[in-house]
C-alpha atoms as a PDB file:
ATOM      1  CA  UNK A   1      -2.472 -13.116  34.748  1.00  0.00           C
ATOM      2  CA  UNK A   2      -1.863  -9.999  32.630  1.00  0.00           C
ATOM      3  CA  UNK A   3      -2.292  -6.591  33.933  1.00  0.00           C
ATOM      4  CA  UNK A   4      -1.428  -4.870  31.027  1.00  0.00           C
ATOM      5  CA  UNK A   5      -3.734  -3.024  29.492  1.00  0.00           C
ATOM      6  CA  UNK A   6      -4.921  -3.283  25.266  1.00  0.00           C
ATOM      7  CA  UNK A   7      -3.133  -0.393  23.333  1.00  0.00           C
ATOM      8  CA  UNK A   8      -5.270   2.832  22.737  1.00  0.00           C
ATOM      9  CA  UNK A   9      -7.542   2.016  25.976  1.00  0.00           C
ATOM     10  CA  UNK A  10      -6.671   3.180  28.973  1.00  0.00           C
ATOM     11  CA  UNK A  11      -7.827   2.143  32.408  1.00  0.00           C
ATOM     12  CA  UNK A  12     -11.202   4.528  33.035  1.00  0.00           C
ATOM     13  CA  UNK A  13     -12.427   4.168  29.450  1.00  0.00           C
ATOM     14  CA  UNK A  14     -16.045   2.089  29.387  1.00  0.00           C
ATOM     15  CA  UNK A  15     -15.671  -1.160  27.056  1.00  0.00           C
ATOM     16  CA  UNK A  16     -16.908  -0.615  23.450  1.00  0.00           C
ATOM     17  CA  UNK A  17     -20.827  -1.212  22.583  1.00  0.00           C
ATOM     18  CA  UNK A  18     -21.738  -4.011  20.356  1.00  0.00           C
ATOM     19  CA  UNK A  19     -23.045  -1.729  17.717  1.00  0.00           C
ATOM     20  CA  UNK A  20     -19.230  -0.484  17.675  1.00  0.00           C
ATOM     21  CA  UNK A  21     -17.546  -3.529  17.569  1.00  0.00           C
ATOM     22  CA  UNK A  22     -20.279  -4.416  14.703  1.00  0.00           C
ATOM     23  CA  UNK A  23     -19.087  -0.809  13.036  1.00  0.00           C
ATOM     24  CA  UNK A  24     -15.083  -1.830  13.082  1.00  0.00           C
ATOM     25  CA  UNK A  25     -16.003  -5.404  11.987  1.00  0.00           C
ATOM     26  CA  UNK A  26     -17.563  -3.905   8.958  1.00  0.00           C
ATOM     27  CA  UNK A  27     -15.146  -1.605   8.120  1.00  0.00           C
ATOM     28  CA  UNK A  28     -12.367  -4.322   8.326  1.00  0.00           C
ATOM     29  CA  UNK A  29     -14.737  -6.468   6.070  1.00  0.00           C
ATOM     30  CA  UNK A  30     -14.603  -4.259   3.640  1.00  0.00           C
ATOM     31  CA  UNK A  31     -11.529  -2.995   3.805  1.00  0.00           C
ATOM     32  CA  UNK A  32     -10.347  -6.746   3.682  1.00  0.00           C
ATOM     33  CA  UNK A  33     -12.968  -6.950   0.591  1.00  0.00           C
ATOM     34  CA  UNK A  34     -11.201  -3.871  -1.306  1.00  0.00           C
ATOM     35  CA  UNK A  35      -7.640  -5.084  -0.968  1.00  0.00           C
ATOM     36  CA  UNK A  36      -8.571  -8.261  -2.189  1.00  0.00           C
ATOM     37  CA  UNK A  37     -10.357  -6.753  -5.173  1.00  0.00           C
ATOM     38  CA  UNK A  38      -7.381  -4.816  -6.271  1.00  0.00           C
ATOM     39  CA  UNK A  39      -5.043  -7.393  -5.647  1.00  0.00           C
ATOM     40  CA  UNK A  40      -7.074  -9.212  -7.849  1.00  0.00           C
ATOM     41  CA  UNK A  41      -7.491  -6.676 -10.866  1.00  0.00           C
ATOM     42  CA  UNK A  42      -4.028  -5.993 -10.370  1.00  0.00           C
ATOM     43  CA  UNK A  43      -3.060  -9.620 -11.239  1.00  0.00           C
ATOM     44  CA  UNK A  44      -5.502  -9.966 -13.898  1.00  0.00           C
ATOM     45  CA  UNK A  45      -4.070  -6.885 -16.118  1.00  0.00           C
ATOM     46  CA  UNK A  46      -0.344  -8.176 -15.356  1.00  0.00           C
ATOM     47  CA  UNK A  47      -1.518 -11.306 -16.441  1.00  0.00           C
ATOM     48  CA  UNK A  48      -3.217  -9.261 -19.633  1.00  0.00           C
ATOM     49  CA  UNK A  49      -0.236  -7.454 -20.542  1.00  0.00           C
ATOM     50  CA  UNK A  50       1.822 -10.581 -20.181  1.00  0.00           C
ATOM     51  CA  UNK A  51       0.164 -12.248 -22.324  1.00  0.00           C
ATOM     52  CA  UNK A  52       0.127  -9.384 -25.847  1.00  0.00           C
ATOM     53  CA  UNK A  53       4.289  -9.502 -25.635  1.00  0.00           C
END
């Protein structure tokens, strides 16, 4: 078995509440959701410009 411990949590620290595992999986949601989006556009207006030359 392991002893290490998870980065950023040390030993004494109580384990995270649901509600803020809930909050991170959110924010990574939409963070996901945003990068995705602009990757997206991104493509879209190369593919635009590409396409008037």
């Amino acid at each position: 078995m392991s002893t290490t411990q998870p980065l950023g949590r040390s030993a004494a620290a109580p384990p995270l509440r649901v509600r803020d595992q809930a909050r991170e999986a959110a924010a990574l949601i939409a963070f996901s959701a945003a990068t995705a989006c602009s990757l997206a556009l991104a493509l879209l207006l190369l593919t635009h410009l590409g396409s008037q030359g």
